[in-house]
N, C-alpha and C. Protein backbone atom coordinates (compact mmCIF):
# COMPACT_ATOMS: atom_id res chain seq x y z
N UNK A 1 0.85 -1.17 0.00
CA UNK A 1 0.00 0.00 0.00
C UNK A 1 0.89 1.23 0.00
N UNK A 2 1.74 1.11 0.85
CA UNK A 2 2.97 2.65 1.43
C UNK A 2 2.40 3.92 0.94
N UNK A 3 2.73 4.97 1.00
CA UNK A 3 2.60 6.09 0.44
C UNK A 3 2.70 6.57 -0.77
N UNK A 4 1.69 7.69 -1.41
CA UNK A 4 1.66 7.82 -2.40
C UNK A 4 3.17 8.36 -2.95
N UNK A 5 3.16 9.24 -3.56
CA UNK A 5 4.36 9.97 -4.42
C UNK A 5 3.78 11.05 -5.29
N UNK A 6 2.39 11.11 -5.60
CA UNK A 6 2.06 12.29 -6.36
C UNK A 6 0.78 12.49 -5.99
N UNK A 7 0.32 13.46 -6.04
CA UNK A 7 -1.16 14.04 -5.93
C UNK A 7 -2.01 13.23 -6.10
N UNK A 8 -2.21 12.99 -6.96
CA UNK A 8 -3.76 12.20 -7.28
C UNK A 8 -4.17 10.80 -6.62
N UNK A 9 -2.98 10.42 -5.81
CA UNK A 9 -3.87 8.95 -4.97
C UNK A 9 -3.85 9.63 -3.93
N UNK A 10 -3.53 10.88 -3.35
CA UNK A 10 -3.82 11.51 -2.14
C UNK A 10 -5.06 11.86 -2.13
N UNK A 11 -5.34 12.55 -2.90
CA UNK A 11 -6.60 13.26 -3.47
C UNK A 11 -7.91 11.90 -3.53
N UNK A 12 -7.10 11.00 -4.20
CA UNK A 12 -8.21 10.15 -4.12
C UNK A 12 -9.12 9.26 -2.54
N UNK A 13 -7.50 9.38 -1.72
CA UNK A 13 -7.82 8.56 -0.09
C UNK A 13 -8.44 9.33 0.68
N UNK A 14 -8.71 10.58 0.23
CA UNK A 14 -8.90 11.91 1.07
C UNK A 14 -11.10 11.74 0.93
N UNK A 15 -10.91 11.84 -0.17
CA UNK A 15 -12.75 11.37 -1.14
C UNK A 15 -13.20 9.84 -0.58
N UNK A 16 -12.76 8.56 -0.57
CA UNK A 16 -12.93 7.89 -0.09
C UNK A 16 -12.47 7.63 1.36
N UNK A 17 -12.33 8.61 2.09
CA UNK A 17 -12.54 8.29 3.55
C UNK A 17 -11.04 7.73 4.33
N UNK A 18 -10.14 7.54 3.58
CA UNK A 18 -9.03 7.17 3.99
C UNK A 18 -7.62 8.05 4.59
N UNK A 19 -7.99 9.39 4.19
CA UNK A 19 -7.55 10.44 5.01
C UNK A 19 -8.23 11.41 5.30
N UNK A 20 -8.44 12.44 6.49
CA UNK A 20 -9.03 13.30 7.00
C UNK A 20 -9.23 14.74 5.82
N UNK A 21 -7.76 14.83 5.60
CA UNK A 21 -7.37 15.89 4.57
C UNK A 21 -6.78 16.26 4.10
N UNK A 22 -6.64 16.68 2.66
CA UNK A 22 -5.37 16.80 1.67
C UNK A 22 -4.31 18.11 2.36
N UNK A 23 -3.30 17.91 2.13
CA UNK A 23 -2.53 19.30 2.48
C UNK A 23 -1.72 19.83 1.24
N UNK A 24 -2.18 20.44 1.18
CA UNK A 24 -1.46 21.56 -0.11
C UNK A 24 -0.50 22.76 0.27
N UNK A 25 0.78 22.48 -0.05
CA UNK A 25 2.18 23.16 0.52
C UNK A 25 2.06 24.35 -0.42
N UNK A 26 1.90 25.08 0.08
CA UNK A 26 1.80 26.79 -0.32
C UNK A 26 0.50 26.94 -0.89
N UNK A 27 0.13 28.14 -0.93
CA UNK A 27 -0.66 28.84 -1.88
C UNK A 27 -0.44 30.18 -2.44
N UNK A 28 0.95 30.56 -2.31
CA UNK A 28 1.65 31.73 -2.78
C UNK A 28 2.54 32.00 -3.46
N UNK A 29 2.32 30.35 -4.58
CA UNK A 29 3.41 30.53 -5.75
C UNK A 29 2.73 31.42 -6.64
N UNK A 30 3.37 32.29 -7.72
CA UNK A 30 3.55 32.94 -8.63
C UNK A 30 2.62 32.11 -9.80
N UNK A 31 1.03 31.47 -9.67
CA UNK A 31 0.10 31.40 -10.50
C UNK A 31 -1.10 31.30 -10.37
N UNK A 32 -1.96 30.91 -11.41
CA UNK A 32 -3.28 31.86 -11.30
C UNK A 32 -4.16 31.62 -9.72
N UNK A 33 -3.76 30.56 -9.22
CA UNK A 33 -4.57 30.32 -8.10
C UNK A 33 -3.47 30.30 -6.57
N UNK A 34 -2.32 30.44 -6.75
CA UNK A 34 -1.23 30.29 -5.81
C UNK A 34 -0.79 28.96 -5.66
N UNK A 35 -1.47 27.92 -6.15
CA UNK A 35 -0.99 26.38 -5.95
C UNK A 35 -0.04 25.90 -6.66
N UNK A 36 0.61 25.05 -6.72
CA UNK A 36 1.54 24.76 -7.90
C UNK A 36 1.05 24.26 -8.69
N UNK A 37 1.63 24.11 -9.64
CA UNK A 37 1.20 23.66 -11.64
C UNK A 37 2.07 22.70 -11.69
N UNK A 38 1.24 21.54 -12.35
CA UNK A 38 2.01 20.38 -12.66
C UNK A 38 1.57 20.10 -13.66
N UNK A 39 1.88 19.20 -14.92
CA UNK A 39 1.31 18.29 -15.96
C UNK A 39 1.25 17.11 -15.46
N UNK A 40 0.16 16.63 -15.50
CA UNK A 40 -0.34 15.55 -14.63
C UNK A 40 -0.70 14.33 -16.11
N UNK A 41 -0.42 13.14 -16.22
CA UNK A 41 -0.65 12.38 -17.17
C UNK A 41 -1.29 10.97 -16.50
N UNK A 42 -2.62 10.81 -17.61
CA UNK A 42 -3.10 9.38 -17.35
C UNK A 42 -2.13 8.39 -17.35
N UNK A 43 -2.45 7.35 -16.20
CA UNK A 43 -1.43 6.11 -16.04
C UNK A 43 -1.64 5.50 -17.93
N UNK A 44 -2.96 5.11 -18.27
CA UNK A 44 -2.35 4.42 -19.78
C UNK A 44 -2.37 5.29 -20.79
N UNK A 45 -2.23 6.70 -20.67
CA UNK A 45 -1.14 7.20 -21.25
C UNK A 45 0.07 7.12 -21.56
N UNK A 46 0.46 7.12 -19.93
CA UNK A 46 1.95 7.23 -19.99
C UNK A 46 2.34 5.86 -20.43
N UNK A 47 1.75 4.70 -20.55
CA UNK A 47 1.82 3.28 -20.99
C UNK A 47 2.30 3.23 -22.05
N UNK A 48 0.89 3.99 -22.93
CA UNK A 48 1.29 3.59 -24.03
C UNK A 48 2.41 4.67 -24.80
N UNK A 49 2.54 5.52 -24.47
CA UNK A 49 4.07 6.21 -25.12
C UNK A 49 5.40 5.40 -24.68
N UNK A 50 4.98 4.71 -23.49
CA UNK A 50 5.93 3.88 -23.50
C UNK A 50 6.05 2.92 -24.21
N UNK A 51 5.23 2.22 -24.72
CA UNK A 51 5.07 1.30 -25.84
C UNK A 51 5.45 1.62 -27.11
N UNK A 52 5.11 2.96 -27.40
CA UNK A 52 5.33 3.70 -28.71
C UNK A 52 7.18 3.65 -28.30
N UNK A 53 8.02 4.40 -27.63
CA UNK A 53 9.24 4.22 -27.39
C UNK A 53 9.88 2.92 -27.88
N UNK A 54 9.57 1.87 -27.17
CA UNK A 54 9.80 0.60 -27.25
C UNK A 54 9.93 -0.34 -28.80
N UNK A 55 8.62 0.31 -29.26
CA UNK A 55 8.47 0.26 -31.12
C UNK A 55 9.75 1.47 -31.85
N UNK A 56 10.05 2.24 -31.24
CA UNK A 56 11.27 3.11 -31.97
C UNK A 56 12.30 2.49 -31.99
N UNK A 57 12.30 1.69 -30.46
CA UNK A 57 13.53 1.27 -29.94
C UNK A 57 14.03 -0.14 -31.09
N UNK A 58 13.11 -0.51 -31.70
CA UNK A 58 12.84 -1.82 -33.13
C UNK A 58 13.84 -1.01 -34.46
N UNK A 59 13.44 0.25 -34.77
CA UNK A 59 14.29 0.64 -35.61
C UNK A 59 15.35 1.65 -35.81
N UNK A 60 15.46 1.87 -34.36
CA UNK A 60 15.97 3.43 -34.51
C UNK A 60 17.37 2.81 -33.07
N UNK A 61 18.53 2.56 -33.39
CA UNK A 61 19.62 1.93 -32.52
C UNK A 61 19.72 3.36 -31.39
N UNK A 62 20.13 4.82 -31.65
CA UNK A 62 19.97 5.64 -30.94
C UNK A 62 19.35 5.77 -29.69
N UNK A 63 19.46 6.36 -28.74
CA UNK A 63 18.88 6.52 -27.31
C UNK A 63 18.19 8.06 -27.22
N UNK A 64 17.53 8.41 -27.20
CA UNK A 64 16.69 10.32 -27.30
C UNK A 64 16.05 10.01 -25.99
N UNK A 65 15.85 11.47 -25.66
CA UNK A 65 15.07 11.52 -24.38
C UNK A 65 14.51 12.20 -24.89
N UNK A 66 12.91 12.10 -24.67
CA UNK A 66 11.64 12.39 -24.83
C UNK A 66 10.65 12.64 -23.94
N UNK A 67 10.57 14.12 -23.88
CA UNK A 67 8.87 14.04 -22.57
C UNK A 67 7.89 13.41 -22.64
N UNK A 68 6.99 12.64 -22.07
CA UNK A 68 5.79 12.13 -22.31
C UNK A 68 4.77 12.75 -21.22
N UNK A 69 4.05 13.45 -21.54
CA UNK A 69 2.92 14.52 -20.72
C UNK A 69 2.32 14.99 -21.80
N UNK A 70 1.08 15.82 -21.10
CA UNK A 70 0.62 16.51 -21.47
C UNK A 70 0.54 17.63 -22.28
N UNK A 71 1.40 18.47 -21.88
CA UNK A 71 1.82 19.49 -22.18
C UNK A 71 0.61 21.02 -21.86
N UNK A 72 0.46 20.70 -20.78
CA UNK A 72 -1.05 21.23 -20.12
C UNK A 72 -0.41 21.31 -18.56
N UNK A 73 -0.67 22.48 -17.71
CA UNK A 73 -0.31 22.25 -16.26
C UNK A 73 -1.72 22.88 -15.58
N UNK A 74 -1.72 22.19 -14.57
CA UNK A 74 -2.93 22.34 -13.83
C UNK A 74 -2.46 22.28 -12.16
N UNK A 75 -3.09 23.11 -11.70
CA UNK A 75 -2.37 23.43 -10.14
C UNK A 75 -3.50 22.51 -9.30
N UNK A 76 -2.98 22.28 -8.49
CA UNK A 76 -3.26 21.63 -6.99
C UNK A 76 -4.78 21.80 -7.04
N UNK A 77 -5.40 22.82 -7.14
CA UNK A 77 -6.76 23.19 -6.64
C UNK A 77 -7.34 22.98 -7.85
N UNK A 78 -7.11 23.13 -9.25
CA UNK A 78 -7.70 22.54 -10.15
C UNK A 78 -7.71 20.75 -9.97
N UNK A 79 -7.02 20.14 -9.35
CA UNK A 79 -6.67 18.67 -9.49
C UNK A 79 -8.33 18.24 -8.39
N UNK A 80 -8.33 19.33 -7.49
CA UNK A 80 -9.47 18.82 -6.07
C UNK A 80 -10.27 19.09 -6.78
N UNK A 81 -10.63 20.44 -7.79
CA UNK A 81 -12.04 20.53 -7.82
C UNK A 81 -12.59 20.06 -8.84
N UNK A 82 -11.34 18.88 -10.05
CA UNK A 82 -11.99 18.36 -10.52
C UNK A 82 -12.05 16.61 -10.19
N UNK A 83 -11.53 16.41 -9.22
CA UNK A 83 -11.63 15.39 -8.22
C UNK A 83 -13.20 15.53 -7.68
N UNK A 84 -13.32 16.37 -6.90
CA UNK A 84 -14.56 16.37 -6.34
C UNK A 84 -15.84 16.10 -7.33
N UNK A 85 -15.41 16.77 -8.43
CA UNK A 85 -16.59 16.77 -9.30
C UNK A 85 -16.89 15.64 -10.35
N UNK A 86 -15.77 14.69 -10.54
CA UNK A 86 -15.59 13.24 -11.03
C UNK A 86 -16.20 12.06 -9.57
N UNK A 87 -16.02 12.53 -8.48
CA UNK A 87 -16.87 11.72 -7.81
C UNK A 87 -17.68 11.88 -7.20
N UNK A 88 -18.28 13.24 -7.07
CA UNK A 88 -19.47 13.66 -6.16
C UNK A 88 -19.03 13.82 -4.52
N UNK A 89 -17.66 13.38 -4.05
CA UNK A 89 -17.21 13.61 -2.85
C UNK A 89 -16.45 14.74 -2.54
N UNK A 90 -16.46 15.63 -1.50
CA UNK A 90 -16.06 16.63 -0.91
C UNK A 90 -14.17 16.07 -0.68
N UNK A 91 -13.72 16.95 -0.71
CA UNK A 91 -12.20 16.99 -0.82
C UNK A 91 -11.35 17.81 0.55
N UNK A 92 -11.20 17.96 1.52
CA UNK A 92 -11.16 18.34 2.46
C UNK A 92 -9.69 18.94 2.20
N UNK A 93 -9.35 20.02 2.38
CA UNK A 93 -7.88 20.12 2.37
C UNK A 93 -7.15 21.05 3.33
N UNK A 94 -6.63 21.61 3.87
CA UNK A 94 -5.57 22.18 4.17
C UNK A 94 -4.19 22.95 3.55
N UNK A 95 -4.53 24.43 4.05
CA UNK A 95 -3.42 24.92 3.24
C UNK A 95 -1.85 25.21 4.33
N UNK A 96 -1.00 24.63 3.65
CA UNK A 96 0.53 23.85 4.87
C UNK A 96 1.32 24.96 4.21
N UNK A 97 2.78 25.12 4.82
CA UNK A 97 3.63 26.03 4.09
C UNK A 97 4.38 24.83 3.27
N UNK A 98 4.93 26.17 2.09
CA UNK A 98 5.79 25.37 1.34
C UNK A 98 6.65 24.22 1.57
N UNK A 99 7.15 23.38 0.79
CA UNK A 99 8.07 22.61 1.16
C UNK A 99 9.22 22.89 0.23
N UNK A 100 10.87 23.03 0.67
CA UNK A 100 11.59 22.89 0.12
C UNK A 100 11.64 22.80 -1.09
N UNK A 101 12.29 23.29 -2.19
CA UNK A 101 12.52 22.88 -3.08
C UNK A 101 11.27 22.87 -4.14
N UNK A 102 9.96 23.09 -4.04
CA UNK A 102 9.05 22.90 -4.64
C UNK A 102 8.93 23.86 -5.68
N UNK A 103 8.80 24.45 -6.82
CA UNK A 103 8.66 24.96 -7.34
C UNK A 103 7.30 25.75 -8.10
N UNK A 104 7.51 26.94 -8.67
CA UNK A 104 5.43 27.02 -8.86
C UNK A 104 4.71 26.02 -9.75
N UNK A 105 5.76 26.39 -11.14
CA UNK A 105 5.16 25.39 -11.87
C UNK A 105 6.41 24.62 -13.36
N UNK A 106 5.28 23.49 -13.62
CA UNK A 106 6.83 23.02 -14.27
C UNK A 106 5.54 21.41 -15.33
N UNK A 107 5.96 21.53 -16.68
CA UNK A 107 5.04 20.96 -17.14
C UNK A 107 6.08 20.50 -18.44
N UNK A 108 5.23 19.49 -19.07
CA UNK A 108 6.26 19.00 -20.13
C UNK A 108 6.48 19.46 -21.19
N UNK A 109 6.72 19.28 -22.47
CA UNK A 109 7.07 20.07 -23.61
C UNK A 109 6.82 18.85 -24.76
N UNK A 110 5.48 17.93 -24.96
CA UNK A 110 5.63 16.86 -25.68
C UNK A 110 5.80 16.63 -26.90
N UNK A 111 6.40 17.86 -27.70
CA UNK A 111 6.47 17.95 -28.94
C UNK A 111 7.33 16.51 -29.60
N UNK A 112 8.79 16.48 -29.01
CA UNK A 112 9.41 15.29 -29.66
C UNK A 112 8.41 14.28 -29.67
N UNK A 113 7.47 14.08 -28.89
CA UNK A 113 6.89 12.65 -28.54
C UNK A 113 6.32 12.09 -29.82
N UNK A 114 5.65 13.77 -30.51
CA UNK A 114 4.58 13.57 -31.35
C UNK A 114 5.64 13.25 -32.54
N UNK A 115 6.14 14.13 -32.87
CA UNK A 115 7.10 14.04 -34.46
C UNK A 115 7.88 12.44 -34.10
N UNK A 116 8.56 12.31 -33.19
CA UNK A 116 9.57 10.85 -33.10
C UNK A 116 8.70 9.92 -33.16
N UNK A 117 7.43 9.90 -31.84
CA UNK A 117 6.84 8.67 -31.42
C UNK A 117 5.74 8.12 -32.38
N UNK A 118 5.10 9.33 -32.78
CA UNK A 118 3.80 9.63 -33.10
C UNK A 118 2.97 9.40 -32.35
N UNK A 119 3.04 9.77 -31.30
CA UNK A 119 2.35 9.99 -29.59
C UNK A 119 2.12 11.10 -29.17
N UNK A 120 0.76 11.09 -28.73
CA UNK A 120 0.48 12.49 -27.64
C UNK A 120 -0.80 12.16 -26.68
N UNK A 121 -0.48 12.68 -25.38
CA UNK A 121 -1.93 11.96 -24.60
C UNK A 121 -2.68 12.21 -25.33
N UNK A 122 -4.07 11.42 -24.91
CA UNK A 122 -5.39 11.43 -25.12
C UNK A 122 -6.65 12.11 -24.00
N UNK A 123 -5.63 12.05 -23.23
CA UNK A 123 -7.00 11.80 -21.62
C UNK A 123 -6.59 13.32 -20.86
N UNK A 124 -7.53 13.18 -20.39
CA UNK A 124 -7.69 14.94 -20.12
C UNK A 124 -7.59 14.98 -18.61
N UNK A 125 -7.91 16.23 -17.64
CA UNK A 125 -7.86 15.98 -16.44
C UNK A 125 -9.02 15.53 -15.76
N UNK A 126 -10.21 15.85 -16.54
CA UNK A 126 -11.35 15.06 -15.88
C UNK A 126 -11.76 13.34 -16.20
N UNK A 127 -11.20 12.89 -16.88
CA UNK A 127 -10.65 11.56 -17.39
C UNK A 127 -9.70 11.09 -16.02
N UNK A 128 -9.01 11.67 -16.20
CA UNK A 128 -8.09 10.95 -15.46
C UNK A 128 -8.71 10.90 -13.52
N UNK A 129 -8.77 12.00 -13.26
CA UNK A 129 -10.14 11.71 -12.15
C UNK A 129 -10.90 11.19 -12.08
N UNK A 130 -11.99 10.64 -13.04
CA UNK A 130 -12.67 9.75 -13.15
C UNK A 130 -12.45 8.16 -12.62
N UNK A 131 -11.49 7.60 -13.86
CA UNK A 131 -10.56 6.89 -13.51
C UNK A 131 -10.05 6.14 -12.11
N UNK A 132 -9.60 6.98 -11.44
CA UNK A 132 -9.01 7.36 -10.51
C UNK A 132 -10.00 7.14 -9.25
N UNK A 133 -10.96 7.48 -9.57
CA UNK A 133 -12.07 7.32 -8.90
C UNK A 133 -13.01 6.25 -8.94
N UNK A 134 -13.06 6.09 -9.94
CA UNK A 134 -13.68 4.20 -10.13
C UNK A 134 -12.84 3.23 -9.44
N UNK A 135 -11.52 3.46 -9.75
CA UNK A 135 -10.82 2.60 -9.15
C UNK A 135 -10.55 2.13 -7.36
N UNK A 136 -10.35 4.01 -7.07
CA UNK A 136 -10.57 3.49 -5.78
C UNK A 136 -11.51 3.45 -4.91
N UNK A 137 -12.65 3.84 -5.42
CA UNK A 137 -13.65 3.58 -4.52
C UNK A 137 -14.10 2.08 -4.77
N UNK A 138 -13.76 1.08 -5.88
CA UNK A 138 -13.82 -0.48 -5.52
C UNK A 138 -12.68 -0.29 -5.35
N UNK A 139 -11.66 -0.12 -4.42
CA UNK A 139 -10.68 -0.61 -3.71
C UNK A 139 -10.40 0.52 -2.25
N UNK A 140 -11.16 0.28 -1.88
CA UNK A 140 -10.83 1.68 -0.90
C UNK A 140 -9.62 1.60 0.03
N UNK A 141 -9.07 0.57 0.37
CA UNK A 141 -8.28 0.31 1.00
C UNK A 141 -6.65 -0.21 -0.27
N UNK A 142 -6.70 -0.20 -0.88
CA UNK A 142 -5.69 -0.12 -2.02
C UNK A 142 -5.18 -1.74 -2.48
N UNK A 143 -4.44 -2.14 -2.92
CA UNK A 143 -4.08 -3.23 -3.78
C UNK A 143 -3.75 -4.40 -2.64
N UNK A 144 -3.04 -3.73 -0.97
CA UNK A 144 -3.07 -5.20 0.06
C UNK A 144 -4.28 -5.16 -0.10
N UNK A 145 -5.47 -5.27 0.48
CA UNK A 145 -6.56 -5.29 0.94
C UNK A 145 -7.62 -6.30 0.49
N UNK A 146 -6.98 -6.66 -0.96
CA UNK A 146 -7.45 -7.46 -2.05
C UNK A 146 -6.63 -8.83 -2.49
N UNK A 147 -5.36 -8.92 -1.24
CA UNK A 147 -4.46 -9.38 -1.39
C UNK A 147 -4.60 -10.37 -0.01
């Protein structure tokens, strides 16, 4: 189960009852809402550009580094309120001070993806909440639980 690593399974334990409340480290970065901006990408998104990679990797001997995102950033409070609104549950949050090192905002640039891979997401941010939300509310307790 351990801890998440990015927003959106926080967001999600927070809606299904598994934490009290999200905490969001600043609200006084330098954009439109003070939260930070991230490009946030569907898990089979990011799959399948990895797949697409993997098919390059067939004819092309070279090694390139390539962003795979969005190319779209969406801050913290856009992520809750379209969380909340993909599941009908209230999002409880807390505003914490910054943490170290965090920056305002920072998003990908997926142009190579498209010309090299012929890849670019598909899934949007209310998609991916959705998602996200089907999933864990049949699993509310996460992948031990079922185990």
């Amino acid at each position: 189960m351990g801890m998440p690593n990015n927003l959106l399974p926080f967001v999600a334990q927070v809606a299904v009852g598994r934490r009290e409340f999200l905490n969001i480290w600043g609200n006084d970065y330098d954009t439109p809402d003070g939260t930070g901006v991230r490009d946030y990408i569907h898990v089979s998104d990011l799959a399948l550009g990895h797949l697409k990679a993997l098919e390059r990797l067939e004819n092309y001997a070279e090694c390139v580094s390539i962003n795979l995102g969005t190319g779209v950033g969406y801050s913290v409070l856009d992520m809750v309120w379209a969380f909340e609104k993909a599941s009908g549950k209230n999002v409880p949050f807390k505003i914490a001070e910054r943490r170290p090192g965090d920056i305002a905002s920072c998003y990908a640039d997926p142009g190579q993806a498209l010309v090299l891979l012929g890849w670019r997401a598909e899934r949007n941010l209310e998609t991916m909440c959705q998602d996200a939300w089907r999933w864990q509310s049949a699993n509310p307790h996460g992948y031990d639980a079922a185990a």
